[in-house]
Protein backbone atom coordinates (compact mmCIF):
# COMPACT_ATOMS: atom_id res chain seq x y z
CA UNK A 1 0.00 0.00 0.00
CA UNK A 2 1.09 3.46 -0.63
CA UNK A 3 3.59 4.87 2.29
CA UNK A 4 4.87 1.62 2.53
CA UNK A 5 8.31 2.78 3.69
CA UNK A 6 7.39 6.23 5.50
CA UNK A 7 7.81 4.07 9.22
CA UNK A 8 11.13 2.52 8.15
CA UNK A 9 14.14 4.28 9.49
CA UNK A 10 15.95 4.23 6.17
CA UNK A 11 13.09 6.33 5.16
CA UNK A 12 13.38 8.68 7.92
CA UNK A 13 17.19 9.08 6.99
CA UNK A 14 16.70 9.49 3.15
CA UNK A 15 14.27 12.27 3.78
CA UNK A 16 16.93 14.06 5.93
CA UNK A 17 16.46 17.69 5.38
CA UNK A 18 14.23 17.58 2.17
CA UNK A 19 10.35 18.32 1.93
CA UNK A 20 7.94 15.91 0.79
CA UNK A 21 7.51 17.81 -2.34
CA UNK A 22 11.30 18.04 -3.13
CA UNK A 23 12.14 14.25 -2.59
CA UNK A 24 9.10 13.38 -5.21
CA UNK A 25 11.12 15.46 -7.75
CA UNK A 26 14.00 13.70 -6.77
CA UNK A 27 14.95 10.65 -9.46
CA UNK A 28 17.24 8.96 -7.29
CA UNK A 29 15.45 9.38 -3.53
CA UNK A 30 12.27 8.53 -5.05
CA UNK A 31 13.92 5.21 -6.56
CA UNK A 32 15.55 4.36 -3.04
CA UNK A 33 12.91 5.35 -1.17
CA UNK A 34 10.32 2.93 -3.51
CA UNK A 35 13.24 0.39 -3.20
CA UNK A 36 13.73 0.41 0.89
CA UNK A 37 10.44 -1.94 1.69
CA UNK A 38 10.84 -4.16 -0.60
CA UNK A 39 14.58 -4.85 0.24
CA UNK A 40 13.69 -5.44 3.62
CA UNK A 41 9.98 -7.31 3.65
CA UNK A 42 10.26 -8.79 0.33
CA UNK A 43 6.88 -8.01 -1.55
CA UNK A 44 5.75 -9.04 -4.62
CA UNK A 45 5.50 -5.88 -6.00
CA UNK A 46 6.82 -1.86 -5.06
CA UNK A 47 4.94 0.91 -4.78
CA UNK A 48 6.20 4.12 -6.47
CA UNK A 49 7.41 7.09 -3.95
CA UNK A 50 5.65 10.00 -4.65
CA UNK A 51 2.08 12.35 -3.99
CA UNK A 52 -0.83 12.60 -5.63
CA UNK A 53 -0.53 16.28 -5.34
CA UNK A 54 3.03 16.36 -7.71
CA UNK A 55 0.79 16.45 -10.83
CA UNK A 56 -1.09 19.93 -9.51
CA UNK A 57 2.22 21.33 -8.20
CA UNK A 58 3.37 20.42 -11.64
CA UNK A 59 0.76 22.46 -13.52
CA UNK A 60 1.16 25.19 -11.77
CA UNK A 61 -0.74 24.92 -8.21
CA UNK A 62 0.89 26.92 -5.53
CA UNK A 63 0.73 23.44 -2.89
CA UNK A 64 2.63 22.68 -0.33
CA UNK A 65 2.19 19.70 1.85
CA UNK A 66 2.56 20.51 5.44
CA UNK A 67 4.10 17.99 7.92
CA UNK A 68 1.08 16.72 10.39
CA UNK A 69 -1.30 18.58 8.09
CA UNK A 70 -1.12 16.96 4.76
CA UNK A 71 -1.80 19.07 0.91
CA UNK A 72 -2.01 22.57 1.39
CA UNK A 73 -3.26 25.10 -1.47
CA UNK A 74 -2.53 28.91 -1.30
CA UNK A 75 -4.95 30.06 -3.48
CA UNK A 76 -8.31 27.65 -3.59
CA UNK A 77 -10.55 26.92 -6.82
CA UNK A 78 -13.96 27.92 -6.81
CA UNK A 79 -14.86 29.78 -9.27
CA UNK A 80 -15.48 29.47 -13.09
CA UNK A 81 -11.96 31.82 -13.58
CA UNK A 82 -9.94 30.06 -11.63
CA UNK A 83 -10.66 26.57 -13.33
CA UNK A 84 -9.85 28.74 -16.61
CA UNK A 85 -6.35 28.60 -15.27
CA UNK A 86 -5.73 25.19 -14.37
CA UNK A 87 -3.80 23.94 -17.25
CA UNK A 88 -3.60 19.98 -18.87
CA UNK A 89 -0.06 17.95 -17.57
CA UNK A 90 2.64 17.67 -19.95
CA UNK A 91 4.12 14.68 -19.98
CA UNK A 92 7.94 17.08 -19.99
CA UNK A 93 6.04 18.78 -16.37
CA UNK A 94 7.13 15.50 -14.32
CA UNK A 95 10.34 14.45 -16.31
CA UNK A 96 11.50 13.48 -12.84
CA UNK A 97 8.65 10.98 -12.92
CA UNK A 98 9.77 8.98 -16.15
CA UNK A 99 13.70 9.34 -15.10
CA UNK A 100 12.78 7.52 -11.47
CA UNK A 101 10.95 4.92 -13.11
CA UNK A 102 13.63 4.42 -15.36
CA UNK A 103 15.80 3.79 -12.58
CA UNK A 104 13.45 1.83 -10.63
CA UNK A 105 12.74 -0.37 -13.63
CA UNK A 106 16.58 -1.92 -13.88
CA UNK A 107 17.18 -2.28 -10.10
CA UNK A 108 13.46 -4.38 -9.91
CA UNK A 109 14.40 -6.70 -12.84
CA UNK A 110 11.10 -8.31 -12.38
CA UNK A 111 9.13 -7.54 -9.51
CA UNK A 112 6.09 -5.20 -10.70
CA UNK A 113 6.06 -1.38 -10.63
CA UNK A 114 2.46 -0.02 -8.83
CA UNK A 115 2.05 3.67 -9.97
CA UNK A 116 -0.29 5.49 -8.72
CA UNK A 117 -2.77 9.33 -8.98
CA UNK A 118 -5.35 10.78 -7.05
CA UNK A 119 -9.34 10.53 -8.43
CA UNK A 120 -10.09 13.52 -9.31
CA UNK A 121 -12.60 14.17 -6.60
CA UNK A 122 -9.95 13.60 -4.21
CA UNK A 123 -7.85 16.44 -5.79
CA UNK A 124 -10.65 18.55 -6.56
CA UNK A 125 -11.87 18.02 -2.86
CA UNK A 126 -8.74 19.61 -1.79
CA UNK A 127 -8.39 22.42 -4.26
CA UNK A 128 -11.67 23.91 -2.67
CA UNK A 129 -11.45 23.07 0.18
CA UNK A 130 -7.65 24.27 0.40
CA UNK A 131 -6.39 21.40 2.27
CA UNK A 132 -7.46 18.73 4.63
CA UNK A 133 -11.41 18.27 5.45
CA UNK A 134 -13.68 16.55 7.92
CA UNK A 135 -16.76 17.42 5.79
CA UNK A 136 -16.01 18.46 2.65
CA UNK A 137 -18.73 21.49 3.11
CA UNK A 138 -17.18 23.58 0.35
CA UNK A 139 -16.68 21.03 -2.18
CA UNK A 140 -20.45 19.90 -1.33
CA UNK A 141 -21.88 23.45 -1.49
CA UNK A 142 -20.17 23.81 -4.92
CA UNK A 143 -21.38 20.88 -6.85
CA UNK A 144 -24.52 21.40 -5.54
CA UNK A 145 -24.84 24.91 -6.54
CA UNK A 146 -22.38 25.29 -9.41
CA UNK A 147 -22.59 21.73 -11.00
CA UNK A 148 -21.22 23.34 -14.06
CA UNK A 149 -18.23 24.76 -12.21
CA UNK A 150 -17.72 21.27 -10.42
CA UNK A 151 -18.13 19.32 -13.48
CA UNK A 152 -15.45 21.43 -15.59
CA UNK A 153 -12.91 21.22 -12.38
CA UNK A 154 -13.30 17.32 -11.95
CA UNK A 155 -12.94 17.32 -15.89
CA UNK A 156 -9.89 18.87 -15.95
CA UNK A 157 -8.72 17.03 -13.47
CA UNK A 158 -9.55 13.93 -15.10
CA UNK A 159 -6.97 14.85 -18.35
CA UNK A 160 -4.72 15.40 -15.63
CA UNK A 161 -4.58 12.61 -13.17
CA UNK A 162 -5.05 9.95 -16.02
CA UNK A 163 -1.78 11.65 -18.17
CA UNK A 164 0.15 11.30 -14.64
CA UNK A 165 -1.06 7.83 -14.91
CA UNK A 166 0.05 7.44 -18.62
CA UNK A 167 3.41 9.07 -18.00
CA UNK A 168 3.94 6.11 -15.38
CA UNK A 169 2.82 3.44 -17.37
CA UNK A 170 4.91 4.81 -20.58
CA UNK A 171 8.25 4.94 -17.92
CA UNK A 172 7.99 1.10 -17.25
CA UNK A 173 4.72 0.96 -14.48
CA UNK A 174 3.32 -2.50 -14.37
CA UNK A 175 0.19 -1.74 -12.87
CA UNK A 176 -1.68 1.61 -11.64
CA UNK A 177 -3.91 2.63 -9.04
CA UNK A 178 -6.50 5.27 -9.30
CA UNK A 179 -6.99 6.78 -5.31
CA UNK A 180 -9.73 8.18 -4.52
CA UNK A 181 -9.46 8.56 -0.61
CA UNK A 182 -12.27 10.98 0.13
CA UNK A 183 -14.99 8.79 -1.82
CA UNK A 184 -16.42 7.88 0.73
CA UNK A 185 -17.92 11.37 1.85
CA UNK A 186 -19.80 10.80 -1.10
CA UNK A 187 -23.36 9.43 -1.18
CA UNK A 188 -23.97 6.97 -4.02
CA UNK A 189 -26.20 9.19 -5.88
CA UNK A 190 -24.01 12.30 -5.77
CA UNK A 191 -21.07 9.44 -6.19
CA UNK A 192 -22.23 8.88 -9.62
CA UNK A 193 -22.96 12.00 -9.99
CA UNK A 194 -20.15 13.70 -9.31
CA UNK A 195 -17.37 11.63 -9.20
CA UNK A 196 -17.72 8.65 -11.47
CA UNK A 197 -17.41 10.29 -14.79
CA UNK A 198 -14.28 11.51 -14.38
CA UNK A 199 -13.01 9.06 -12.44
CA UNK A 200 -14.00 6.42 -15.64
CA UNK A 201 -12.59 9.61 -17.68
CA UNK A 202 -9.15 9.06 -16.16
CA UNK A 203 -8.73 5.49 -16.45
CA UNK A 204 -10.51 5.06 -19.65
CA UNK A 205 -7.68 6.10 -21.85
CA UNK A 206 -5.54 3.73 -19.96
CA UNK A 207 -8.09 0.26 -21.00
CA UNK A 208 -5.90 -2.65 -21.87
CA UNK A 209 -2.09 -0.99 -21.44
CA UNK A 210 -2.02 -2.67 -17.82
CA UNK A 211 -4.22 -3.86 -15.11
CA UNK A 212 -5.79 -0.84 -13.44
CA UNK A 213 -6.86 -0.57 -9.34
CA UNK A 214 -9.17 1.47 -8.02
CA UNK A 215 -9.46 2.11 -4.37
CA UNK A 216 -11.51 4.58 -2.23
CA UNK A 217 -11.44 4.55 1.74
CA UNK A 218 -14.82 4.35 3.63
CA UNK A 219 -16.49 3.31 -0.01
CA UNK A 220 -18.39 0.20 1.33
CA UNK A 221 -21.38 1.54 -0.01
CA UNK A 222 -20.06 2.67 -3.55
CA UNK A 223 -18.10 -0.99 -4.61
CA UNK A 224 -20.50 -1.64 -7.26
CA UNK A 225 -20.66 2.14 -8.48
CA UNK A 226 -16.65 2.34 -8.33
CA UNK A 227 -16.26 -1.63 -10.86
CA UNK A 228 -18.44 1.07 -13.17
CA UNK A 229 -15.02 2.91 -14.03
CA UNK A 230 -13.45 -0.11 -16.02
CA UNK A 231 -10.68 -0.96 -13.19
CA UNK A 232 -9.99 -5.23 -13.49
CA UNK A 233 -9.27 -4.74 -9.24
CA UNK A 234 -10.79 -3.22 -6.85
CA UNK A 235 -9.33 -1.69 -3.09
CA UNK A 236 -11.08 -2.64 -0.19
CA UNK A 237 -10.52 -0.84 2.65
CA UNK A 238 -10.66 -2.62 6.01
CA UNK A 239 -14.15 -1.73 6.55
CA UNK A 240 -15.77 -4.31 4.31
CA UNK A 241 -14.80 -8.23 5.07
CA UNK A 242 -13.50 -9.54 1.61
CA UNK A 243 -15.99 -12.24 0.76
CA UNK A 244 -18.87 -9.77 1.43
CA UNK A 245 -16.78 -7.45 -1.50
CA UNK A 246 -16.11 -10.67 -3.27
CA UNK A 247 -20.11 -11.78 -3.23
CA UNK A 248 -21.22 -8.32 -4.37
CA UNK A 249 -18.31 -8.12 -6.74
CA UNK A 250 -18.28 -11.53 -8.27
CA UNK A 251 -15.73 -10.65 -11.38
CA UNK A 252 -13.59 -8.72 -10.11
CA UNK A 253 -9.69 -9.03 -8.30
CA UNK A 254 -10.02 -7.08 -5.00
CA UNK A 255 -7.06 -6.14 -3.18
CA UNK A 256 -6.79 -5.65 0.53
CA UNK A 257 -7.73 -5.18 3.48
CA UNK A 258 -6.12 -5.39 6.91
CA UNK A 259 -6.57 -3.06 9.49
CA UNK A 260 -3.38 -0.86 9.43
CA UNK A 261 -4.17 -0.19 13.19
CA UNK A 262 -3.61 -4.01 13.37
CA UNK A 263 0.35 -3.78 12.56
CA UNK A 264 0.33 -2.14 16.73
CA UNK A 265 -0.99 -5.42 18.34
CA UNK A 266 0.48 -8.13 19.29
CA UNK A 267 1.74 -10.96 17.18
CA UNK A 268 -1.02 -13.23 17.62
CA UNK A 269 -3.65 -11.05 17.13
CA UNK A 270 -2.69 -9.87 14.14
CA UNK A 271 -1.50 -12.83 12.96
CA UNK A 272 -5.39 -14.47 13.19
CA UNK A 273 -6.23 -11.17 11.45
CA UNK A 274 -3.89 -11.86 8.41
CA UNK A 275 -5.10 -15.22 8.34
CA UNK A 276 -8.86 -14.08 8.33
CA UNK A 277 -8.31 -11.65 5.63
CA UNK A 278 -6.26 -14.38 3.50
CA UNK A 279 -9.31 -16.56 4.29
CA UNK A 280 -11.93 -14.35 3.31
CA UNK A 281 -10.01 -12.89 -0.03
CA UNK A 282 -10.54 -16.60 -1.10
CA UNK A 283 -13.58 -15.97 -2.12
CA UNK A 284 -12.91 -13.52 -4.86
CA UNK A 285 -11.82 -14.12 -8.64
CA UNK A 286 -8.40 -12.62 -7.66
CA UNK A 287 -6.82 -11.05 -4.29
CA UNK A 288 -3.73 -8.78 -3.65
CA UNK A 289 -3.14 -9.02 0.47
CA UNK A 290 -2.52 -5.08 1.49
CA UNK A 291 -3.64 -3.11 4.34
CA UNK A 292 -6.78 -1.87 4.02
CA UNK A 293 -5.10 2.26 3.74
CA UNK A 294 -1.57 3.28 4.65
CA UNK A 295 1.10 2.42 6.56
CA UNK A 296 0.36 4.16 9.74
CA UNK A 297 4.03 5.90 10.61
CA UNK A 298 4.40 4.68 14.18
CA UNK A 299 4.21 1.19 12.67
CA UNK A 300 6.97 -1.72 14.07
CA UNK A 301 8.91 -2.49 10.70
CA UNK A 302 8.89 -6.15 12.37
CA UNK A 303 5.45 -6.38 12.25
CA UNK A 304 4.98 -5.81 8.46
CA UNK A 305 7.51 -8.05 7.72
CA UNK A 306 5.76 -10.54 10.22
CA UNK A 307 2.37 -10.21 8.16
CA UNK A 308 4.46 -10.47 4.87
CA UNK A 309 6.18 -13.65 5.68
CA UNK A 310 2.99 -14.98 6.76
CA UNK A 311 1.28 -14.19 3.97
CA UNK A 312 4.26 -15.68 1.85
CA UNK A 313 4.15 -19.09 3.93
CA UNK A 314 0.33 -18.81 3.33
CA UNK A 315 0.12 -18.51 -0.06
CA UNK A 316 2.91 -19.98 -1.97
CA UNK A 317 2.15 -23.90 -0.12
């Protein structure tokens, strides 16, 4: 899952005296920094270092992300003028991007490349909200009242998450994964209202290159609405047991979903939890074991490697 190395000391050392937004735009810390958890837990696959906010900083968004606060945006969108200015990705905008998956690429031989962008509701949500939100109140207000502002924001946005997902897959990316991580704010209606156009929008363009994810936290009640988008897998946050995903979801991979807050108990606990969650994902066409969200940073590094292993001993009988 994405932040896979951000509790790892090695992590905490590489990002020595550099912002989050500087190391992204660094080639050679984002390839160690992808590199660092799967030297030391062995996964089948690494996830690629970076933010799903590089993309606006890379048009032109004044954003910052704030230690302890997460994206922060100077000057919010709202109106029909300021979505005027937001301008599509050029592929030349995050050369950085293609040179650290170029890197990445030769020292993984072949273990898979994840890539990954923000849904545009997710980055939309924070460009009017200007950063972090327990509610979403402004975003809300504005699709309800301006639909026609809303719709030619998430648009936008759409062109430019899903050429931040091309530029990844051109570089060498195996697989991508569309995040969508304030979904779940969403009721269904205003879900596919909203948000599932351009969320399809994004990936579409994408159909057959490589297998696409799409994942969406607190979205128990928008599974079926989110397969609607095209992607073959789809995240499931801890929430939702797997075979109750995998009965309402009958043809399509899911990937997940252990409790991140379950890396802090003890080993036996959370080993019964792995085992439950490798139990249930049985019951879909396809399963990728991953935490159900992020790392949390305060995590053991022992204990991920302890659910790895397992997982590993598990599977490959």
């Amino acid at each position: 899952m994405r932040q896979a190395g951000r509790s790892l000391p090695e992590y905490r050392k590489a990002r020595e005296g550099t912002t989050m937004m500087e190391a992204c735009r660094n080639p050679e810390l984002v390839c160690e920094i992808t590199m660092q958890p799967v030297r030391r837990y062995g996964t089948d696959a690494a996830i690629f270092f970076s933010d799903i906010v590089v993309p606006l900083a890379a048009v032109g968004i004044d954003v910052d992300i704030v230690p302890g606060v997460g994206p922060v945006v100077a000057e919010p969108l709202r109106t029909e003028a300021d979505v005027d200015r937001l301008r599509n990705l050029d592929p030349c905008d995050v050369g950085y991007v293609t040179e650290a998956i170029g890197l990445l690429t030769a020292e993984l031989g072949d273990i898979p490349l994840i890539g990954f962008a923000g849904a545009p509701f997710t980055l939309a949500s924070y460009l009017i909200e200007g950063g972090p939100s327990k509610d979403h109140s402004k975003t809300k207000a504005l699709m309800r009242s301006r639909p026609d502002v809303w719709h030619a924001l998430a648009g936008r946005l759409a062109a430019i998450c899903g050429e931040f997902l091309r530029v990844q897959i051109e570089a060498g990316a195996s697989a991508v994964q569309l995040f969508d991580s304030w979904a779940g704010a969403l009721s269904e209606a205003h879900y596919r209202r909203f948000a599932l156009p351009h969320s399809t929008a994004a990936l579409t363009g994408l159909a057959e290159s490589v297998p696409r994810i799409h994942f969406g936290v607190g979205t128990g009640h928008l599974l079926e609405a989110m397969t609607e988008t095209g992607a073959e897998v789809i995240g499931v946050d801890f929430r939702t047991p797997l075979d109750e995903a995998a009965a309402r979801l009958p043809d399509k991979a899911l990937q997940g979903n252990l409790d991140p807050a379950a890396i802090l108990a003890d080993d036996e606990p959370l080993l019964a939890e792995t085992d439950e969650v490798l139990r249930a994902g049985r019951a879909a066409k396809g399963h990728i074991f991953n935490l159900g969200h992020g790392v949390l940073p305060h995590s053991d590094p022992g204990k991920l490697k302890l659910v790895v292993d397992r997982v590993h001993e598990t599977t490959r009988r």
